[in-house]
PDB file of N, CA and C in Angstrom:
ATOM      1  N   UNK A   1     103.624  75.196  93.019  1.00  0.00           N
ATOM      2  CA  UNK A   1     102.889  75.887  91.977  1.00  0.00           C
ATOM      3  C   UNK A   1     103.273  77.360  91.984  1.00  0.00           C
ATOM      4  N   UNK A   2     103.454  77.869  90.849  1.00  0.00           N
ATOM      5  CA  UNK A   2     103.767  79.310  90.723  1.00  0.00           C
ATOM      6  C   UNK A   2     102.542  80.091  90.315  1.00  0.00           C
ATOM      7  N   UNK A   3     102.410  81.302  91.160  1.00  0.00           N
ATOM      8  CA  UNK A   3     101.539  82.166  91.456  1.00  0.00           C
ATOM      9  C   UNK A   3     102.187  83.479  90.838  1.00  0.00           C
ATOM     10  N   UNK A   4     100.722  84.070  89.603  1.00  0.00           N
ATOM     11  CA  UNK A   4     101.099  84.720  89.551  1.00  0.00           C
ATOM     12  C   UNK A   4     100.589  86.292  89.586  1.00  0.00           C
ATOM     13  N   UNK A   5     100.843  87.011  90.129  1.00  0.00           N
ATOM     14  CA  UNK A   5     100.034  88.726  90.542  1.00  0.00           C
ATOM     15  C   UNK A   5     100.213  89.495  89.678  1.00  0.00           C
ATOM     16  N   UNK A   6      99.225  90.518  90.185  1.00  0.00           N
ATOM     17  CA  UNK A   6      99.069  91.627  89.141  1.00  0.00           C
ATOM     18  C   UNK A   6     100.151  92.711  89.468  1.00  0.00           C
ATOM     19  N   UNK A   7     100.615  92.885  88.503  1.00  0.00           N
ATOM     20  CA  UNK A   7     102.117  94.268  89.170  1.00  0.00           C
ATOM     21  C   UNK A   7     101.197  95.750  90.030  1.00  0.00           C
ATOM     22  N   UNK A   8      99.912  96.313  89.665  1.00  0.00           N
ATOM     23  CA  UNK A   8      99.422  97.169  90.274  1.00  0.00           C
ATOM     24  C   UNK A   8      99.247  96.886  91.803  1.00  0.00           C
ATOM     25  N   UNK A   9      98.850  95.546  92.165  1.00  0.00           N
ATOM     26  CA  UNK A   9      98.489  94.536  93.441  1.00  0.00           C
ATOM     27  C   UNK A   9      99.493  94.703  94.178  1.00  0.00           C
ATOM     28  N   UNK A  10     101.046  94.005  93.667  1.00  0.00           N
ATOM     29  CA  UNK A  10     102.255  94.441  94.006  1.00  0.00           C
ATOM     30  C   UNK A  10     102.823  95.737  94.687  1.00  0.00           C
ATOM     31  N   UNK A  11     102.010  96.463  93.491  1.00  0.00           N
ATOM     32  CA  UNK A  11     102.777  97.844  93.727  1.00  0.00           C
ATOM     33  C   UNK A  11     102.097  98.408  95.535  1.00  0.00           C
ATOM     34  N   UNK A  12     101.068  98.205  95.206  1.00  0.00           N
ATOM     35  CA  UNK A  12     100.354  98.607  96.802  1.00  0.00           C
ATOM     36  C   UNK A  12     100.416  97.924  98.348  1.00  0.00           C
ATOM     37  N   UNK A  13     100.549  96.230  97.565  1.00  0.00           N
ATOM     38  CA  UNK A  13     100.830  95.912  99.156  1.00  0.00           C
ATOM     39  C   UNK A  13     102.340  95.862  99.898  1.00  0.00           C
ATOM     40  N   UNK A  14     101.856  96.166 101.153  1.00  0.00           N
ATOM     41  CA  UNK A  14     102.511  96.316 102.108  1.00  0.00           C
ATOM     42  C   UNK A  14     102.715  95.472 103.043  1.00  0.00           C
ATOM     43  N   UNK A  15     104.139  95.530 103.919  1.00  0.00           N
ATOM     44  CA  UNK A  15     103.599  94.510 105.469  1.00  0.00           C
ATOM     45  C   UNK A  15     102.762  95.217 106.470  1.00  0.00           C
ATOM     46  N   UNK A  16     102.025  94.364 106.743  1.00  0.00           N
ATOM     47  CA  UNK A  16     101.107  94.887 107.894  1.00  0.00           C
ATOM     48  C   UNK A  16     101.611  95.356 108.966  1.00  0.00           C
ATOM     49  N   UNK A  17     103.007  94.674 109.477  1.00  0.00           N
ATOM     50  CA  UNK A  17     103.214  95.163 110.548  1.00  0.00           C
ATOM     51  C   UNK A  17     104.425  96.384 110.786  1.00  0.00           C
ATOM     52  N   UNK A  18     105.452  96.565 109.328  1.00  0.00           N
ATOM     53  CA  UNK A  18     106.188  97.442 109.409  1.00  0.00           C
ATOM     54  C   UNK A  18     106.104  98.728 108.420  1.00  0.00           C
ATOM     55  N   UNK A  19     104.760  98.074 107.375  1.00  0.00           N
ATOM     56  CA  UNK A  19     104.071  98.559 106.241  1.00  0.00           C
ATOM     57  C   UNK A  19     105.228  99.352 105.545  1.00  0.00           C
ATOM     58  N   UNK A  20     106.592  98.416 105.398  1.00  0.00           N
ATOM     59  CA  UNK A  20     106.974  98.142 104.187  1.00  0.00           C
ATOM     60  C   UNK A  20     106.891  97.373 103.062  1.00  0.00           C
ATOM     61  N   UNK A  21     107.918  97.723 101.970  1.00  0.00           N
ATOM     62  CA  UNK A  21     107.879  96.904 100.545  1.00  0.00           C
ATOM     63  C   UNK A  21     108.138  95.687 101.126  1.00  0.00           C
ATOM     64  N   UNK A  22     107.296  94.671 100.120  1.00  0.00           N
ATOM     65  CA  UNK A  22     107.512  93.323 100.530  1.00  0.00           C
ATOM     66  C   UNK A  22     108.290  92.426  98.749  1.00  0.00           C
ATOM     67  N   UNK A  23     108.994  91.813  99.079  1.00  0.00           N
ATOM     68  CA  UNK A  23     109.659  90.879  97.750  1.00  0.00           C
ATOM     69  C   UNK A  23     108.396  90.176  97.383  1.00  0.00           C
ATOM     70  N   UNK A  24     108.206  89.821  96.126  1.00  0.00           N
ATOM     71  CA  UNK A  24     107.242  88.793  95.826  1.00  0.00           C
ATOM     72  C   UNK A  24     108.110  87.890  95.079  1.00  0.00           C
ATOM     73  N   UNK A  25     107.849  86.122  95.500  1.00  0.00           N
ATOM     74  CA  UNK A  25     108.510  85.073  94.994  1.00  0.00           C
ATOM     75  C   UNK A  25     107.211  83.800  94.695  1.00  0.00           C
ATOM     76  N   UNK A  26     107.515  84.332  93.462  1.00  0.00           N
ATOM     77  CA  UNK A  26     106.557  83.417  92.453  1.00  0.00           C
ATOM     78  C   UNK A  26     107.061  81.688  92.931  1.00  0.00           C
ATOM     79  N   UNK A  27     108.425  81.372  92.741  1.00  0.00           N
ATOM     80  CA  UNK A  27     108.787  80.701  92.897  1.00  0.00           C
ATOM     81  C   UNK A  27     107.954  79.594  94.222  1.00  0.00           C
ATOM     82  N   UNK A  28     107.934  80.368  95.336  1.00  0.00           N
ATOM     83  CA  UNK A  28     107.798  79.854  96.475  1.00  0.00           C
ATOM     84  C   UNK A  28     106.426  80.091  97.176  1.00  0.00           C
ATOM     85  N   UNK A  29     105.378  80.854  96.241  1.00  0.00           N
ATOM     86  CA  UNK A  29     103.767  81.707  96.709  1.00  0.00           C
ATOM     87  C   UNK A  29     104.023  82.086  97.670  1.00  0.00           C
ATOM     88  N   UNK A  30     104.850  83.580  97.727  1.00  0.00           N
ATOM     89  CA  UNK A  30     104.742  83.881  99.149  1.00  0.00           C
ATOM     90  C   UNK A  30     105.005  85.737  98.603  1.00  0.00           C
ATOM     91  N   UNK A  31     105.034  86.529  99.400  1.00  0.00           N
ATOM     92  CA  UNK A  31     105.596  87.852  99.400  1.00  0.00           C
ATOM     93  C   UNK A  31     106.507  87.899 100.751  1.00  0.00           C
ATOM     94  N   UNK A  32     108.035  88.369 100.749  1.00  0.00           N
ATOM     95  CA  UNK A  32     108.875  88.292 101.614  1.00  0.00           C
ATOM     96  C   UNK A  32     108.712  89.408 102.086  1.00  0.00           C
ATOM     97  N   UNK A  33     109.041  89.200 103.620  1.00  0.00           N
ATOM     98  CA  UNK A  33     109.728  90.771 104.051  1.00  0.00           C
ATOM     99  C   UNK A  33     111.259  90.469 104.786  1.00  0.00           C
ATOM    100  N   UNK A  34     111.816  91.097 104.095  1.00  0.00           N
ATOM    101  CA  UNK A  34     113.487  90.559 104.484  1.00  0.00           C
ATOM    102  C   UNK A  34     113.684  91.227 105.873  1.00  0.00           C
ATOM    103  N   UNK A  35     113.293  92.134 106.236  1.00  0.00           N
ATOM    104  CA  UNK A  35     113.667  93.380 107.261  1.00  0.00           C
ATOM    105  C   UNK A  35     113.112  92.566 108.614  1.00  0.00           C
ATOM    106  N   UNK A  36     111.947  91.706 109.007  1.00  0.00           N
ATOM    107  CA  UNK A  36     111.426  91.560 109.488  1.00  0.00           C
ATOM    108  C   UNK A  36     111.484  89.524 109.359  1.00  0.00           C
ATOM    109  N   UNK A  37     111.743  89.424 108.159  1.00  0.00           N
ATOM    110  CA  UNK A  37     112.052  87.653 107.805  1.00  0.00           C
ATOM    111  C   UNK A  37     110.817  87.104 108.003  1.00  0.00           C
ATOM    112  N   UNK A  38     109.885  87.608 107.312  1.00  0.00           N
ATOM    113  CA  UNK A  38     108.367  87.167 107.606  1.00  0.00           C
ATOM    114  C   UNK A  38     107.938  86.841 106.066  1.00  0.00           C
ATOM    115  N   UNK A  39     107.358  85.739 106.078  1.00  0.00           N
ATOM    116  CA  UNK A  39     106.757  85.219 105.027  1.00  0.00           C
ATOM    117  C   UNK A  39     105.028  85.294 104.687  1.00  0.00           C
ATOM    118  N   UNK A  40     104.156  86.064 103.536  1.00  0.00           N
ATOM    119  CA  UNK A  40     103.023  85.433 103.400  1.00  0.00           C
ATOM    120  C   UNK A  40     102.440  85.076 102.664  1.00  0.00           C
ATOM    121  N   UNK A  41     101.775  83.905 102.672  1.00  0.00           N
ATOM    122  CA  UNK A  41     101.628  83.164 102.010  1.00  0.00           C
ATOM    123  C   UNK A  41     100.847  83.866 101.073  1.00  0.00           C
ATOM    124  N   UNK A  42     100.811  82.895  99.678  1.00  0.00           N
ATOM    125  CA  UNK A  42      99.906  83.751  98.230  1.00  0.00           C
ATOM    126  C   UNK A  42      98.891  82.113  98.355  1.00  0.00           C
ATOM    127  N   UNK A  43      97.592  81.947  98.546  1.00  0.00           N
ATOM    128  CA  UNK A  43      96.681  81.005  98.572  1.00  0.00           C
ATOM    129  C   UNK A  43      95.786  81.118  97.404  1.00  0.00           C
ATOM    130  N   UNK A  44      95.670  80.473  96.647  1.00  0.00           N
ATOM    131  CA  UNK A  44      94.366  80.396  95.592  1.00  0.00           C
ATOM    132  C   UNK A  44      94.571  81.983  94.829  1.00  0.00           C
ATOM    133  N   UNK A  45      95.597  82.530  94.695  1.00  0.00           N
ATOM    134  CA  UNK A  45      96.286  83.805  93.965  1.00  0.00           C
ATOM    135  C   UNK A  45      95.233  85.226  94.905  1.00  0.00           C
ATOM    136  N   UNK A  46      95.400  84.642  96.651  1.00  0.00           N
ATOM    137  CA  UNK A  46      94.986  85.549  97.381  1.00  0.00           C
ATOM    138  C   UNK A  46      96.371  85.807  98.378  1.00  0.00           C
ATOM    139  N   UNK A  47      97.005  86.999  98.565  1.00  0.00           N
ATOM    140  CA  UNK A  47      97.761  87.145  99.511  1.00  0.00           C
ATOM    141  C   UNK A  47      97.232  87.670 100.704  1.00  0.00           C
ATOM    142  N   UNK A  48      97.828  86.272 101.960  1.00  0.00           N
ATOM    143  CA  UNK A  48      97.223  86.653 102.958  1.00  0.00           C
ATOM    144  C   UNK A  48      98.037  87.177 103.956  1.00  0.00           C
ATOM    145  N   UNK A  49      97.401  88.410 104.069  1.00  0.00           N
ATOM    146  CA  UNK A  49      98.548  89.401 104.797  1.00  0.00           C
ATOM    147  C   UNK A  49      98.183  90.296 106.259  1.00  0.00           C
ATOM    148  N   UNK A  50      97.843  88.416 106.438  1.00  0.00           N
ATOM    149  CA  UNK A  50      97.632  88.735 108.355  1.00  0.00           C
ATOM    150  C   UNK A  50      98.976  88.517 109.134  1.00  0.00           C
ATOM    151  N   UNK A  51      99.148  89.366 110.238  1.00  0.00           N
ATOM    152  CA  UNK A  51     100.648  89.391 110.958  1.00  0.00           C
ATOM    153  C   UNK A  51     100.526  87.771 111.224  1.00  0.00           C
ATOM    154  N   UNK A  52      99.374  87.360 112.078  1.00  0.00           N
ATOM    155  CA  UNK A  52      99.503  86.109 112.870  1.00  0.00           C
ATOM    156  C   UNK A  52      99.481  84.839 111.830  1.00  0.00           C
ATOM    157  N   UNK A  53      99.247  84.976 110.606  1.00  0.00           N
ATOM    158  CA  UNK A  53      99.455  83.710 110.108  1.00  0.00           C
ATOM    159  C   UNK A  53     100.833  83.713 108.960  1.00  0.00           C
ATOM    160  N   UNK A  54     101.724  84.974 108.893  1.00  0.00           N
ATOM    161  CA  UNK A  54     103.121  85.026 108.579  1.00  0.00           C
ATOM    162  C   UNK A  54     103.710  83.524 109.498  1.00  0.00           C
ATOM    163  N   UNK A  55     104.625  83.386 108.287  1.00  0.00           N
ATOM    164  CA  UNK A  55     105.744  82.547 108.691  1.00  0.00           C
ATOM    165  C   UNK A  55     107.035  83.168 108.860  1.00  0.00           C
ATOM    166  N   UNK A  56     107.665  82.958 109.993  1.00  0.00           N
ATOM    167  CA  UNK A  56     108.928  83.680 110.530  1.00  0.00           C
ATOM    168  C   UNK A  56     109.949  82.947 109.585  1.00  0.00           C
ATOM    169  N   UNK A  57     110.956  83.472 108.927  1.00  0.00           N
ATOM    170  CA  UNK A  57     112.214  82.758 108.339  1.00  0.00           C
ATOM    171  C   UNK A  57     113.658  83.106 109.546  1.00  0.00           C
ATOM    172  N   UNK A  58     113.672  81.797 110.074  1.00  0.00           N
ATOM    173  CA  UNK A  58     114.533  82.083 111.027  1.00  0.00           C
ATOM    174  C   UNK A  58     116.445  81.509 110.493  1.00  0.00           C
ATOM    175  N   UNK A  59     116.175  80.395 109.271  1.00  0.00           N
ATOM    176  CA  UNK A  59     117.385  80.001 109.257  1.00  0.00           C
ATOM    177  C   UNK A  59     118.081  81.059 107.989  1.00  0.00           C
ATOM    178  N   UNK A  60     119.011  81.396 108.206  1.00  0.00           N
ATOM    179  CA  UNK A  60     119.804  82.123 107.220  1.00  0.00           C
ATOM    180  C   UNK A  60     119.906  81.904 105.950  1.00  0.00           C
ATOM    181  N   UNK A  61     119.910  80.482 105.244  1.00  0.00           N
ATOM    182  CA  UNK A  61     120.252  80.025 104.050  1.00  0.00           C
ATOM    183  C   UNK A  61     118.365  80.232 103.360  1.00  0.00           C
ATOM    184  N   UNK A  62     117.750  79.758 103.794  1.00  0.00           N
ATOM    185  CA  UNK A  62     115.953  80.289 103.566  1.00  0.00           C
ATOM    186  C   UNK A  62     115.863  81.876 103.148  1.00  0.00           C
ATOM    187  N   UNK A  63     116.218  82.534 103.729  1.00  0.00           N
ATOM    188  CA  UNK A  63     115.981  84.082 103.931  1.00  0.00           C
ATOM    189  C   UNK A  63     117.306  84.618 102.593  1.00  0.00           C
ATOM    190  N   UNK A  64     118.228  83.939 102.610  1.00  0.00           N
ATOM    191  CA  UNK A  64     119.092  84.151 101.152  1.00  0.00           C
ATOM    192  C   UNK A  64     118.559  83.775  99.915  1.00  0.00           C
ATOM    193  N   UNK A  65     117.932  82.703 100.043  1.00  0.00           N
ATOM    194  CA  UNK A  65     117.426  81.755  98.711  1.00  0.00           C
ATOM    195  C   UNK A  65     115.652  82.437  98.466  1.00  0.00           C
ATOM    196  N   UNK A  66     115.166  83.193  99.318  1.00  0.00           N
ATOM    197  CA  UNK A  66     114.059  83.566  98.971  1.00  0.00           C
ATOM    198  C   UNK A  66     114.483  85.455  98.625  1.00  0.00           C
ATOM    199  N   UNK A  67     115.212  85.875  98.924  1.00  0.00           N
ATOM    200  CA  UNK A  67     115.609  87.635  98.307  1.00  0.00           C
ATOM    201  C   UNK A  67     115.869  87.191  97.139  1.00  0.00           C
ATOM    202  N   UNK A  68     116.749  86.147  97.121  1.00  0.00           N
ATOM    203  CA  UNK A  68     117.873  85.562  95.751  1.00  0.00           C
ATOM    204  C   UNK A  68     116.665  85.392  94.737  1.00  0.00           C
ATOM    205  N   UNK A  69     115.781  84.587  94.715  1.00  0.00           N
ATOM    206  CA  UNK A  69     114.483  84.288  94.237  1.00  0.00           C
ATOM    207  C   UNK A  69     113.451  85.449  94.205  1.00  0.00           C
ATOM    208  N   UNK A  70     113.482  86.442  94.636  1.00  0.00           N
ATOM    209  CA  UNK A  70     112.838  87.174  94.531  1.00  0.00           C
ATOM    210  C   UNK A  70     113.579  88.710  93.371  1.00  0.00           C
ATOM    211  N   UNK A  71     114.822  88.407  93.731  1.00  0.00           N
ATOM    212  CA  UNK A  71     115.565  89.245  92.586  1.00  0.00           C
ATOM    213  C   UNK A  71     115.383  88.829  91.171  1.00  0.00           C
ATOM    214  N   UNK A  72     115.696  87.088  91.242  1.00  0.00           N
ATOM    215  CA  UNK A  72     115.403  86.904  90.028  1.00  0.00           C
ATOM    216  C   UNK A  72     114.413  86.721  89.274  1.00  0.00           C
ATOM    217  N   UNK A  73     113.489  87.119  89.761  1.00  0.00           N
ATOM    218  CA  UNK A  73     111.883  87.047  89.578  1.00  0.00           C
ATOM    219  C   UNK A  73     111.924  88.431  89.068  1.00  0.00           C
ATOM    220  N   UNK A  74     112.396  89.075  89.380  1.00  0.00           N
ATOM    221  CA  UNK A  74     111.956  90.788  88.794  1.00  0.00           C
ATOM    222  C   UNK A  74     113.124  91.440  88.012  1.00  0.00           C
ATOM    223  N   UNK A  75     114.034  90.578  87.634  1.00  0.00           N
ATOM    224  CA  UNK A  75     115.149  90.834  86.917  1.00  0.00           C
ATOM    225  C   UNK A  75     116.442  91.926  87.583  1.00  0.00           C
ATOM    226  N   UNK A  76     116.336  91.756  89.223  1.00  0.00           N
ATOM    227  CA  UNK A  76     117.315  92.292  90.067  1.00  0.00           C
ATOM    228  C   UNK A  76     116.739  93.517  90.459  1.00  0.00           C
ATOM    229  N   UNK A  77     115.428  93.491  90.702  1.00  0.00           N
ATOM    230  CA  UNK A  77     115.028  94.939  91.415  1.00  0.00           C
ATOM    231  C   UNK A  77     114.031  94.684  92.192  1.00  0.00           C
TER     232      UNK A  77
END
């Protein structure tokens, strides 16, 4: 299911733990952090943006296909 946020929502959140910009991928309900390869989840169009319940993206082709997805979600920015 595709989730979708408010761009102001966007604009403010952060990662918790390096409290950088995070990718948002509609595609996949999640907000990425590439720097860190941490995933969190978007639940019931709530992003939950606790360190301990991030998902780590450890395989390489995941962590390509979700930036990739996240570019094309915002038209390459």
């Amino acid at each position: 299911m595709t989730v979708a946020l408010d761009q102001l929502l966007l604009d403010v959140l952060v990662c918790p733990e390096d409290h950088g910009t995070l990718l948002y991928v509609p595609s996949a309900s999640c907000l990425y952090n590439p720097r860190l390869r941490r995933k969190y989840a978007i639940t019931e169009d709530i992003p939950v943006m606790l360190v301990d319940e991030a998902e780590e993206v450890a395989d390489d082709a995941e962590h390509e296909a979700l930036v990739a997805a996240a570019e094309g979600s915002t038209g390459g920015g």
